[in-house]
PDB file of N, CA and C in Angstrom:
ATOM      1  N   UNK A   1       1.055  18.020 -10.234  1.00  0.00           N
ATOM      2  CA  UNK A   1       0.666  17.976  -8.848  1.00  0.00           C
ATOM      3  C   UNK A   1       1.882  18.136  -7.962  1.00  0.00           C
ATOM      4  N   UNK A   2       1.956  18.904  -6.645  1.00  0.00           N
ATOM      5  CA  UNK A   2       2.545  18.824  -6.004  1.00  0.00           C
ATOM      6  C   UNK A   2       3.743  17.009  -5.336  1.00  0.00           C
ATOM      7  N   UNK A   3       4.003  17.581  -4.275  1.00  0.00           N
ATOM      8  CA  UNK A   3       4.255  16.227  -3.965  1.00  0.00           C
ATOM      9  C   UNK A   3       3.759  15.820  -2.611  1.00  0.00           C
ATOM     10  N   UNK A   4       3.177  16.926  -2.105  1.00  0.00           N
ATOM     11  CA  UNK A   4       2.362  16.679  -0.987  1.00  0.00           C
ATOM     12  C   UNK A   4       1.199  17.618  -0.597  1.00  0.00           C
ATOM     13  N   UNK A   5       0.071  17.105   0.529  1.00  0.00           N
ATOM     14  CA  UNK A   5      -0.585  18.642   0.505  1.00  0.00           C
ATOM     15  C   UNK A   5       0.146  20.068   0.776  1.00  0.00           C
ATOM     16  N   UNK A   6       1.584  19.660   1.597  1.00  0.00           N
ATOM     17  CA  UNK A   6       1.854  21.000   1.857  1.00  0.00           C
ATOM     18  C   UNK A   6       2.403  21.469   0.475  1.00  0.00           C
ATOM     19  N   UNK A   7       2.456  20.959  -0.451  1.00  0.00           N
ATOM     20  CA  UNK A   7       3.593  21.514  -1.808  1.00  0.00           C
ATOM     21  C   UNK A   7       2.269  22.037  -2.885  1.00  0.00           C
ATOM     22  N   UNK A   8       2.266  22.598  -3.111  1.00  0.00           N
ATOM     23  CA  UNK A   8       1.380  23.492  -4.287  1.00  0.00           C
ATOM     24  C   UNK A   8       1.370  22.772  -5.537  1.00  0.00           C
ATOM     25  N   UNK A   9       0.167  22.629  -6.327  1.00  0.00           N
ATOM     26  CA  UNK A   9       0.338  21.825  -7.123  1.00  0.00           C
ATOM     27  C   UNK A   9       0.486  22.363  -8.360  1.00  0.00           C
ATOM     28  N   UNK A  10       0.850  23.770  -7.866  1.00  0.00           N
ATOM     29  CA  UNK A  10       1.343  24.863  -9.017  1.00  0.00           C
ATOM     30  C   UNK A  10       2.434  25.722  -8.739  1.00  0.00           C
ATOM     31  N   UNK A  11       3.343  26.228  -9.175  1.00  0.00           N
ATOM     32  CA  UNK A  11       4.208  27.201  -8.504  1.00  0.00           C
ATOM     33  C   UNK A  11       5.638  26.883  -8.586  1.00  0.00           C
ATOM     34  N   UNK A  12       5.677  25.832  -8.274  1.00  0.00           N
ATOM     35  CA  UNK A  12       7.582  25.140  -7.946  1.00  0.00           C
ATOM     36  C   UNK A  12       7.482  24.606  -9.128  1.00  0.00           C
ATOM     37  N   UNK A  13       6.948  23.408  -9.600  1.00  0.00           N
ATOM     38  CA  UNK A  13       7.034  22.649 -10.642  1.00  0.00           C
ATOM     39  C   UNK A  13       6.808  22.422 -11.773  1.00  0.00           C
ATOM     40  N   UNK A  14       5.135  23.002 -12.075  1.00  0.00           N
ATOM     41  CA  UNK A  14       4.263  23.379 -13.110  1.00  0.00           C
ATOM     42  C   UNK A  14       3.389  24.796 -12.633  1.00  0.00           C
ATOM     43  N   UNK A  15       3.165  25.516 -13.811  1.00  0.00           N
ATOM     44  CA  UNK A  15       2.209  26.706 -14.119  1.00  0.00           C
ATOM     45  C   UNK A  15       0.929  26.014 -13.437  1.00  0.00           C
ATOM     46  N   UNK A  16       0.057  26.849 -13.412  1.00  0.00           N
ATOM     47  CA  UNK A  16      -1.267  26.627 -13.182  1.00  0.00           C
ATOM     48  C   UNK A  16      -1.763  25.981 -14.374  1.00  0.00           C
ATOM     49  N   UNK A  17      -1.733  26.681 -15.481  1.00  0.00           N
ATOM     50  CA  UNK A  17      -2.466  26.444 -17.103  1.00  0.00           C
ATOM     51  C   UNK A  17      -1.930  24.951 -17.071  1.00  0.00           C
ATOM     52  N   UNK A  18      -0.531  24.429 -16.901  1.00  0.00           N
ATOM     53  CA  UNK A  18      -0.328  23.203 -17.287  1.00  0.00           C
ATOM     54  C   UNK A  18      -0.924  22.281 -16.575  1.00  0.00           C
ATOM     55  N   UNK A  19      -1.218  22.176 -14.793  1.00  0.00           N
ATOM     56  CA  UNK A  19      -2.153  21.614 -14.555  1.00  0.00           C
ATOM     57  C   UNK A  19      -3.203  21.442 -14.926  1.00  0.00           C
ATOM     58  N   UNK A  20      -4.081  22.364 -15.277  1.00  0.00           N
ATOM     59  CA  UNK A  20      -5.204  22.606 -15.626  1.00  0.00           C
ATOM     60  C   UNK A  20      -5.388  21.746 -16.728  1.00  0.00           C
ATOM     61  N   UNK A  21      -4.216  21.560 -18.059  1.00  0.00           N
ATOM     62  CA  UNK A  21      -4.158  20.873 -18.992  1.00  0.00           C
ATOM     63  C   UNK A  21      -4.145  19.433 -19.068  1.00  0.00           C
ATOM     64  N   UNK A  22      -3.084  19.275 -17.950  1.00  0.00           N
ATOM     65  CA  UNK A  22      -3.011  17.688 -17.777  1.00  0.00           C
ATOM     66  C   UNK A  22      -3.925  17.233 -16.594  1.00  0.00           C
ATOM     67  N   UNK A  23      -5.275  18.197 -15.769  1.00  0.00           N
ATOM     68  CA  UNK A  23      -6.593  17.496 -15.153  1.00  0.00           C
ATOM     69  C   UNK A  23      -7.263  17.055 -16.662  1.00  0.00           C
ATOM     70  N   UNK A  24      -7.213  17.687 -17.665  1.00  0.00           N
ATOM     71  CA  UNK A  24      -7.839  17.422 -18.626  1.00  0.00           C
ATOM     72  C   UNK A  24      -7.805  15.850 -19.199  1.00  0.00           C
ATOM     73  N   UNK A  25      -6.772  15.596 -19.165  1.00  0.00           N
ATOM     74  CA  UNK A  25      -6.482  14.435 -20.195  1.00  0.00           C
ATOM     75  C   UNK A  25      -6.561  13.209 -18.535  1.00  0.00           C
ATOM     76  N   UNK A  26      -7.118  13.450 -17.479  1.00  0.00           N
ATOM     77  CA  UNK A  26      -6.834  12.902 -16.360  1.00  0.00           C
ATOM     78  C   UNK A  26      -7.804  11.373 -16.421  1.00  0.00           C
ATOM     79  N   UNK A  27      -7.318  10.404 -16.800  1.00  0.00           N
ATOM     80  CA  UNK A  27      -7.946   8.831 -17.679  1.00  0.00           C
ATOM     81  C   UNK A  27      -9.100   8.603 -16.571  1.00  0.00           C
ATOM     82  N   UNK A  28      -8.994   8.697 -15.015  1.00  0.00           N
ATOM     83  CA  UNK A  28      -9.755   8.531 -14.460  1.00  0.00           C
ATOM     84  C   UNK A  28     -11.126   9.473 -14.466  1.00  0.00           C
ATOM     85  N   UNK A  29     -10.773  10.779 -14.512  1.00  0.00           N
ATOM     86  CA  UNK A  29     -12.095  11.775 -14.963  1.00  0.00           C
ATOM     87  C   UNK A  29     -12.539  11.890 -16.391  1.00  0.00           C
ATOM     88  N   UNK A  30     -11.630  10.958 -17.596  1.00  0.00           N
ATOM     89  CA  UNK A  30     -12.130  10.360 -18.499  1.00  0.00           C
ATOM     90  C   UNK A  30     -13.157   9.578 -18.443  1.00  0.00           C
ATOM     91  N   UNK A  31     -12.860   8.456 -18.066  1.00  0.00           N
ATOM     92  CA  UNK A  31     -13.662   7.184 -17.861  1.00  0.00           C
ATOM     93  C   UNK A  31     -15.057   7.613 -16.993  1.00  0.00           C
ATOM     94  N   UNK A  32     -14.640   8.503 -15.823  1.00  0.00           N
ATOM     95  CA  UNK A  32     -15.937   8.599 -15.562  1.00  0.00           C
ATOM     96  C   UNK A  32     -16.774   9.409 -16.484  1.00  0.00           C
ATOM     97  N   UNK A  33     -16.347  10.621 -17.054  1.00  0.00           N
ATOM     98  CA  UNK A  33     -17.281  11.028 -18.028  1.00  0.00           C
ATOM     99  C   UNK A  33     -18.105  10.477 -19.170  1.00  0.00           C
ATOM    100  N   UNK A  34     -16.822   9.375 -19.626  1.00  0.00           N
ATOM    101  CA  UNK A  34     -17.685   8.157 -20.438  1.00  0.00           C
ATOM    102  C   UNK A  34     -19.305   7.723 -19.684  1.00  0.00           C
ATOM    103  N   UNK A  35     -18.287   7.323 -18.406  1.00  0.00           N
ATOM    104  CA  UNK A  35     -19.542   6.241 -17.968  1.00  0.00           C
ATOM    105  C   UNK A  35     -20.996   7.038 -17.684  1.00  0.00           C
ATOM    106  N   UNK A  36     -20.422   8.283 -17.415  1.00  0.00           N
ATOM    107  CA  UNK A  36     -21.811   9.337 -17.188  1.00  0.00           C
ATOM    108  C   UNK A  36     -22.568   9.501 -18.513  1.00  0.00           C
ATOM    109  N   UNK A  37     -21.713   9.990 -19.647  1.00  0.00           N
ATOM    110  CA  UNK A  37     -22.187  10.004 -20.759  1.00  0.00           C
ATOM    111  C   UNK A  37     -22.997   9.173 -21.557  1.00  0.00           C
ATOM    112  N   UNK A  38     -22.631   7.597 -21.314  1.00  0.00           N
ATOM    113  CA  UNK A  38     -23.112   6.819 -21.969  1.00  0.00           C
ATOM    114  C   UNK A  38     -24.117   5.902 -21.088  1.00  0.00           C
ATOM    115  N   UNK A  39     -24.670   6.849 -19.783  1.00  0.00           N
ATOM    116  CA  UNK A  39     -25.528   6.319 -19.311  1.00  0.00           C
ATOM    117  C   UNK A  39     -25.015   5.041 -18.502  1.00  0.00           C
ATOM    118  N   UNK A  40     -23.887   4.716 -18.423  1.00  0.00           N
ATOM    119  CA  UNK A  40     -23.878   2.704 -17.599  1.00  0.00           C
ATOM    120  C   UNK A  40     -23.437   3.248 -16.416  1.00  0.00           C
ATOM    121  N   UNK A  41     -23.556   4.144 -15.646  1.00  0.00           N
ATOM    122  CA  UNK A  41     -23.726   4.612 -13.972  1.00  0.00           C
ATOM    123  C   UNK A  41     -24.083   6.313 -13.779  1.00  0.00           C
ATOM    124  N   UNK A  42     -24.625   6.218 -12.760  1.00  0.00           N
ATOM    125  CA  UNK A  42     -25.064   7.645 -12.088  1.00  0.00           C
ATOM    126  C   UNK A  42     -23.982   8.583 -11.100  1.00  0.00           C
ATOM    127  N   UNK A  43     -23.847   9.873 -10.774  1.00  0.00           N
ATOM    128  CA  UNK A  43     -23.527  10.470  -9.879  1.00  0.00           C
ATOM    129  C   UNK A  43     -23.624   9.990  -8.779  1.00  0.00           C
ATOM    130  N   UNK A  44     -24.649   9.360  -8.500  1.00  0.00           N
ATOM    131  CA  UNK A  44     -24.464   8.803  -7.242  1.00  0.00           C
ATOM    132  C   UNK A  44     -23.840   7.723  -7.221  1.00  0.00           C
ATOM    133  N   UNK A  45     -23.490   6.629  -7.811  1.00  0.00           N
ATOM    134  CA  UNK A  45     -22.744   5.565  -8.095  1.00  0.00           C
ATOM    135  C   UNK A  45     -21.802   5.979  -7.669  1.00  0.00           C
ATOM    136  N   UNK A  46     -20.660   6.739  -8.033  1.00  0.00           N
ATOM    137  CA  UNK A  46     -19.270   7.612  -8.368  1.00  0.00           C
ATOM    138  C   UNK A  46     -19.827   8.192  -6.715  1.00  0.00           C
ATOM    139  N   UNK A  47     -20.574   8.836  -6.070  1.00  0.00           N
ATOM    140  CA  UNK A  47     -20.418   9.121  -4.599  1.00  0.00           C
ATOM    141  C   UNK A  47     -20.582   7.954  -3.940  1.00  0.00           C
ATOM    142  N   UNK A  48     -21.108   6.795  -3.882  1.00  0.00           N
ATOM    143  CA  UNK A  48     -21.101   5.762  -3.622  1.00  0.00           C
ATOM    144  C   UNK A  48     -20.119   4.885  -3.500  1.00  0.00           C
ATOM    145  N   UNK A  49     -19.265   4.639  -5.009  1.00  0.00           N
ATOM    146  CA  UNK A  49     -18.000   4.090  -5.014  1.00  0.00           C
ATOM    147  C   UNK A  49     -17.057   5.187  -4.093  1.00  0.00           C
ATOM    148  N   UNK A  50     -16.777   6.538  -4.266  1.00  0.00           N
ATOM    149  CA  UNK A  50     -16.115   7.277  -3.260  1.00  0.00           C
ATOM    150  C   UNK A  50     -15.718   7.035  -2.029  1.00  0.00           C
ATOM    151  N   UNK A  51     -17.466   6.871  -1.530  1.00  0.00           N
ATOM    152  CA  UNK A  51     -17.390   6.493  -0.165  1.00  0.00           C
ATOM    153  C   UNK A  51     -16.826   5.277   0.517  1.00  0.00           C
ATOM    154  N   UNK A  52     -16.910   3.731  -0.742  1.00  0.00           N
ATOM    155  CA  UNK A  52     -16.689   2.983  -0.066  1.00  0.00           C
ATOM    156  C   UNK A  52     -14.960   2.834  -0.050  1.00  0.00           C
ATOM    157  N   UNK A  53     -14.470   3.237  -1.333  1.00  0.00           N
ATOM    158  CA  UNK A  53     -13.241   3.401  -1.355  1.00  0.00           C
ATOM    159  C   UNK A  53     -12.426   4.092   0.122  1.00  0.00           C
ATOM    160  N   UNK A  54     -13.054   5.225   0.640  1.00  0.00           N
ATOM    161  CA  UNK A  54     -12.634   6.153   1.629  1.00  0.00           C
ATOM    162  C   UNK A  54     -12.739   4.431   2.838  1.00  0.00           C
ATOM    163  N   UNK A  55     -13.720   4.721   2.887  1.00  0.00           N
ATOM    164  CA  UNK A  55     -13.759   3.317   4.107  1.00  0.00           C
ATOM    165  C   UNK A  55     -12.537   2.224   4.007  1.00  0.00           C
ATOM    166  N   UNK A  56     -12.201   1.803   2.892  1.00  0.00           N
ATOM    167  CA  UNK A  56     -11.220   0.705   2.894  1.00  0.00           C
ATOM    168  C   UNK A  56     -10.054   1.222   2.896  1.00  0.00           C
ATOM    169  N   UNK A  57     -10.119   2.344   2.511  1.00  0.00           N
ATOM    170  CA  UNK A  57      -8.494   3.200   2.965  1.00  0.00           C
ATOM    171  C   UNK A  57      -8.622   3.451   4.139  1.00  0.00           C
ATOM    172  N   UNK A  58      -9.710   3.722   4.802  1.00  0.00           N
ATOM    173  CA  UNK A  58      -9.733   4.699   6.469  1.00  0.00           C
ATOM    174  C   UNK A  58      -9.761   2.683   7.014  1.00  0.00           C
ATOM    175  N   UNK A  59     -10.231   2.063   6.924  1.00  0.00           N
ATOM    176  CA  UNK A  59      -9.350   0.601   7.359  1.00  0.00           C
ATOM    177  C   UNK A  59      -8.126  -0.130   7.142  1.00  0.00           C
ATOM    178  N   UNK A  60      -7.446   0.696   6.217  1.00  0.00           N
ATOM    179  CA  UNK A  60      -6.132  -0.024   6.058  1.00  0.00           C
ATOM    180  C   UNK A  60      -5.089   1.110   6.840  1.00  0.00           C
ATOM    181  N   UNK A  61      -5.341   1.929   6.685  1.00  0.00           N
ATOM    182  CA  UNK A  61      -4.731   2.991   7.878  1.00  0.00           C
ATOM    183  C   UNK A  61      -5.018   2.609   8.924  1.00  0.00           C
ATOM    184  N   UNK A  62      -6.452   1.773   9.765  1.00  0.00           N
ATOM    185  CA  UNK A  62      -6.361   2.036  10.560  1.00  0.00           C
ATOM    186  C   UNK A  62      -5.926   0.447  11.407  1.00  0.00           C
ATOM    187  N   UNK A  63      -5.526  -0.637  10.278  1.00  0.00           N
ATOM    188  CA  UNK A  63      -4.689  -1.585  10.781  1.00  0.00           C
ATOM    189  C   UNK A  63      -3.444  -1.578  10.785  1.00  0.00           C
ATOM    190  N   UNK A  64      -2.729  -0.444   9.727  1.00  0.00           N
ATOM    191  CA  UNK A  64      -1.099  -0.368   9.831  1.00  0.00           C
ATOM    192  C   UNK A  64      -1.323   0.091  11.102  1.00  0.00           C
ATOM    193  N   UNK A  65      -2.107   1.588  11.709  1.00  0.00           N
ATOM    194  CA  UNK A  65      -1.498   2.104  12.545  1.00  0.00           C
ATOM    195  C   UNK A  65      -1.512   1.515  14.048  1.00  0.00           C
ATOM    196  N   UNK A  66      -2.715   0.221  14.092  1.00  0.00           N
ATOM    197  CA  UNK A  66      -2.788  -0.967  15.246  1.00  0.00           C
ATOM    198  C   UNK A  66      -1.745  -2.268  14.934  1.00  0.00           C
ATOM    199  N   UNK A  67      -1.033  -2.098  14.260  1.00  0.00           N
ATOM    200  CA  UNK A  67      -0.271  -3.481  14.013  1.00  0.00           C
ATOM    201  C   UNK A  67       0.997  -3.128  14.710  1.00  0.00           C
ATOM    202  N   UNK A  68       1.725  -3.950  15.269  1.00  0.00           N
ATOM    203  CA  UNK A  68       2.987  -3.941  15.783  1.00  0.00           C
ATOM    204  C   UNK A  68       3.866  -3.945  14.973  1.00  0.00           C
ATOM    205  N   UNK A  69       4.802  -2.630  15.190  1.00  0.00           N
ATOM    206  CA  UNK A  69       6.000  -2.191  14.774  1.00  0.00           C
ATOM    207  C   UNK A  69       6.784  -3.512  14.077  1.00  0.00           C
ATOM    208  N   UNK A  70       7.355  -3.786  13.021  1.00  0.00           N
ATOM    209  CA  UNK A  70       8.140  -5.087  12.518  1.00  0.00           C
ATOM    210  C   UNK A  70       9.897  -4.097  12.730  1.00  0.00           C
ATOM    211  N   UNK A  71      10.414  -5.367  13.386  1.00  0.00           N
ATOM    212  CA  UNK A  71      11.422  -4.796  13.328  1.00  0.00           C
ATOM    213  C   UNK A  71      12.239  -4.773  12.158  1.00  0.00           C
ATOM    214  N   UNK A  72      13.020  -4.016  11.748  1.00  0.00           N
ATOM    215  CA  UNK A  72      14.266  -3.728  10.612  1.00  0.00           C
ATOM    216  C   UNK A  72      14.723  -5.601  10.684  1.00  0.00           C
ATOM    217  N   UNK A  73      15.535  -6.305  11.258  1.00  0.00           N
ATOM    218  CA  UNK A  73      16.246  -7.283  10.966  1.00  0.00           C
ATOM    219  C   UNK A  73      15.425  -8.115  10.558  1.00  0.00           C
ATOM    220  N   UNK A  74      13.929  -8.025  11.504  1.00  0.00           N
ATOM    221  CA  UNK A  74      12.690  -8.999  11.188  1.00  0.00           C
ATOM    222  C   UNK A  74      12.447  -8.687   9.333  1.00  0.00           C
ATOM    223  N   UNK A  75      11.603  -7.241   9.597  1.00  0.00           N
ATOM    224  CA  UNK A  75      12.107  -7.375   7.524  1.00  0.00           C
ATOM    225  C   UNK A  75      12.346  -8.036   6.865  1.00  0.00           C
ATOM    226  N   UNK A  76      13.531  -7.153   7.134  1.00  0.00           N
ATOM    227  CA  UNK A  76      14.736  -7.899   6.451  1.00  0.00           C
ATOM    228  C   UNK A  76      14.875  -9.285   5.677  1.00  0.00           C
ATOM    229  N   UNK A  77      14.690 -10.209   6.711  1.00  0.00           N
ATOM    230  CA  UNK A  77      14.979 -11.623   6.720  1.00  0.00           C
ATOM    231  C   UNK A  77      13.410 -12.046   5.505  1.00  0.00           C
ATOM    232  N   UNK A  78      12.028 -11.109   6.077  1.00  0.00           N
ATOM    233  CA  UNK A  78      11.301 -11.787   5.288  1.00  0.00           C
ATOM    234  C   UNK A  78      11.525 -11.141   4.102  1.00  0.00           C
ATOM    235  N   UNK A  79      11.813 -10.160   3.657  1.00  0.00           N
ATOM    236  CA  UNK A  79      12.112  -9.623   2.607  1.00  0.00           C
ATOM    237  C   UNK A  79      12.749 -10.503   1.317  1.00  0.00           C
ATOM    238  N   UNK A  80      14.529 -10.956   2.143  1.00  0.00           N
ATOM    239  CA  UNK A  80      15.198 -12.202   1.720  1.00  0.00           C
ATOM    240  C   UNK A  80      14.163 -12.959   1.669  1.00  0.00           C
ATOM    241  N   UNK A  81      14.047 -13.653   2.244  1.00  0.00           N
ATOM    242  CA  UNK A  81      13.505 -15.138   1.993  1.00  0.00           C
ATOM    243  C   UNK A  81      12.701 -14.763   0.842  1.00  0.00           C
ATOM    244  N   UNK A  82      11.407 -14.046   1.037  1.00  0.00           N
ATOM    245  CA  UNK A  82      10.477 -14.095  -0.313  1.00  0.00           C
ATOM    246  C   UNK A  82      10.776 -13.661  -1.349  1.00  0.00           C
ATOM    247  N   UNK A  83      11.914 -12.833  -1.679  1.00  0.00           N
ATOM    248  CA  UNK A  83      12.779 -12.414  -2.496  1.00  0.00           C
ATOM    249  C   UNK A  83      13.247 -13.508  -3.153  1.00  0.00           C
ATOM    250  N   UNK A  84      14.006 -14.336  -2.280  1.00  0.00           N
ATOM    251  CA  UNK A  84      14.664 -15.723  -3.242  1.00  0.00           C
ATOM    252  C   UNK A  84      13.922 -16.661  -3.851  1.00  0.00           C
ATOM    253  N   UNK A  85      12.490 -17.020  -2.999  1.00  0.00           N
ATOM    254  CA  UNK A  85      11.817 -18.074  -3.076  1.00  0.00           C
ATOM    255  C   UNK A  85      10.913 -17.411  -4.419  1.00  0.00           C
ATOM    256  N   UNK A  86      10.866 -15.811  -4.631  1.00  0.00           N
ATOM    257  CA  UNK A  86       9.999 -15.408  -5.848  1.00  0.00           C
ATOM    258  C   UNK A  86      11.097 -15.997  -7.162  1.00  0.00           C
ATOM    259  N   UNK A  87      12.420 -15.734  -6.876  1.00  0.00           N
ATOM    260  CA  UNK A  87      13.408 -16.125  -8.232  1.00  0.00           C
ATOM    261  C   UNK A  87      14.031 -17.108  -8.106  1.00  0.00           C
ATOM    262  N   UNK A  88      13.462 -18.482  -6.991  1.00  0.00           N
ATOM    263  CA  UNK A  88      13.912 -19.326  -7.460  1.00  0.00           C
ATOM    264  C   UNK A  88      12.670 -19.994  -8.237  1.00  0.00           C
ATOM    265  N   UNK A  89      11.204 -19.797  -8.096  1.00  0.00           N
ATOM    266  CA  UNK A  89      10.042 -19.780  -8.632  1.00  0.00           C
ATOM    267  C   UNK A  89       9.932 -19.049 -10.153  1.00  0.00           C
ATOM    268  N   UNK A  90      10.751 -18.288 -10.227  1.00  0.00           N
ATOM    269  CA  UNK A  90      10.162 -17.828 -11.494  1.00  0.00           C
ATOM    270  C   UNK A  90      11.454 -18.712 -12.391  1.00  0.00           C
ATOM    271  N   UNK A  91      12.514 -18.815 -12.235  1.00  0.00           N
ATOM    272  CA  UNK A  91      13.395 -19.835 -12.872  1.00  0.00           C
ATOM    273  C   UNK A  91      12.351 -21.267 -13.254  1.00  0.00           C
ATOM    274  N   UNK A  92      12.090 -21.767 -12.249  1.00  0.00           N
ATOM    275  CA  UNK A  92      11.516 -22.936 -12.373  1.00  0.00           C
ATOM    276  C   UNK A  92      10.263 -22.514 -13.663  1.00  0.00           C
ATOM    277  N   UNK A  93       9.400 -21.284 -13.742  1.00  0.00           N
ATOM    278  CA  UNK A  93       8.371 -21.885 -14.324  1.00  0.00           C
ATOM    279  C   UNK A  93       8.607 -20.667 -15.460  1.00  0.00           C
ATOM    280  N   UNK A  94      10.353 -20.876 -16.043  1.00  0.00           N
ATOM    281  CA  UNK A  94      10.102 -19.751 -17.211  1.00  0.00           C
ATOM    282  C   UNK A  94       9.970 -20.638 -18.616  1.00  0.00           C
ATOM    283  N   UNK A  95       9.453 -20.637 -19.351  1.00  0.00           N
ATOM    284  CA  UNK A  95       9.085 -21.822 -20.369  1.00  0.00           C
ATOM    285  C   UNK A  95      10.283 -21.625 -21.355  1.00  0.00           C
ATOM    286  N   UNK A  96      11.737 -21.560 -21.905  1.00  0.00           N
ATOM    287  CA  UNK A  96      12.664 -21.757 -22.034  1.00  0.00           C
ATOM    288  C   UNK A  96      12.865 -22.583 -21.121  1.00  0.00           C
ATOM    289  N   UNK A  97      13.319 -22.784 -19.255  1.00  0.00           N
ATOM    290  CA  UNK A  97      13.783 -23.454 -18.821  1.00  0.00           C
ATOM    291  C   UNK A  97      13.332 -24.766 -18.640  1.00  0.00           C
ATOM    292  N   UNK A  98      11.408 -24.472 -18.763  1.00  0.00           N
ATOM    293  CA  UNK A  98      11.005 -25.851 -19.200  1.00  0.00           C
ATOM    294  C   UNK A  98      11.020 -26.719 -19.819  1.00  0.00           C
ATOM    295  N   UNK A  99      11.712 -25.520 -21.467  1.00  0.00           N
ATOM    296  CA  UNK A  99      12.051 -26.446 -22.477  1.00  0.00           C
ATOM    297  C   UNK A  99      13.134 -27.385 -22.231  1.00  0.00           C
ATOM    298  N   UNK A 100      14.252 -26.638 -22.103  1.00  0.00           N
ATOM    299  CA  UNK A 100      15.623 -27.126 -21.492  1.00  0.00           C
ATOM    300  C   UNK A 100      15.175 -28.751 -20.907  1.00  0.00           C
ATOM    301  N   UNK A 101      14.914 -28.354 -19.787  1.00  0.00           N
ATOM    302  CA  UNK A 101      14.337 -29.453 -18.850  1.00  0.00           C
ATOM    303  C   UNK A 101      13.974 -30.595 -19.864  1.00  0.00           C
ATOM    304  N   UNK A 102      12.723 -30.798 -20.302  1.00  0.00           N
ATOM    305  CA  UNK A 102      12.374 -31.693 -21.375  1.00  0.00           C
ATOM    306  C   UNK A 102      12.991 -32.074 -22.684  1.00  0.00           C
ATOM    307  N   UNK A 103      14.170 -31.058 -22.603  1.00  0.00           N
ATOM    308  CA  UNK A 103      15.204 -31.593 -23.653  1.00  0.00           C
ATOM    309  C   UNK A 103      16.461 -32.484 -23.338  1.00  0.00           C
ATOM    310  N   UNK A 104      16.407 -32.571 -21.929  1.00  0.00           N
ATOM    311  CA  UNK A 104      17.656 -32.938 -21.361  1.00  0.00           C
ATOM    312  C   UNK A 104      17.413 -34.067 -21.381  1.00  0.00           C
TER     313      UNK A 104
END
């Protein structure tokens, strides 16, 4: 695949045939063929799920693009903080250090 709509998803990077090869083996148009195949959902299900998927993306686009700008330093800072507070959390609950702990 390209890397965007404007980039061709053939031409620069891969042949046509090799796309074509690797839509094949594509796990998601796997699975749905399963699920068609073996009867446990319909075509319309799969337009159904489509649609609602489209909706919760066309709502999360359309709260980034109503949310106020965060500034860079603002980031930043939360970035840090939850950054540290994730590894000083995962120290605490790695089960070696628990052992430690209860050995001391």
């Amino acid at each position: 695949m390209g890397h965007s709509m404007s980039d061709p998803a053939h031409g620069h990077y891969r042949t046509k045939e090799e796309v074509e090869e690797h839509r094949k083996r594509d796990p998601l148009l796997l699975l749905k063929e399963t699920i068609l195949s073996t009867n446990l959902g319909t075509e319309a299900d799969f337009i159904q799920l489509e649609r609602e998927v489209g909706e919760v993306v066309t709502a999360a686009v359309k709260f980034a693009d109503e949310s106020p700008f965060l500034f860079y330093r603002s980031y930043i800072m939360t970035f840090w903080l939850s950054n540290r507070l994730v590894k000083q959390l995962s120290v605490l609950t790695r089960p070696t250090q628990r052992a430690k702990t209860r050995l001391s």
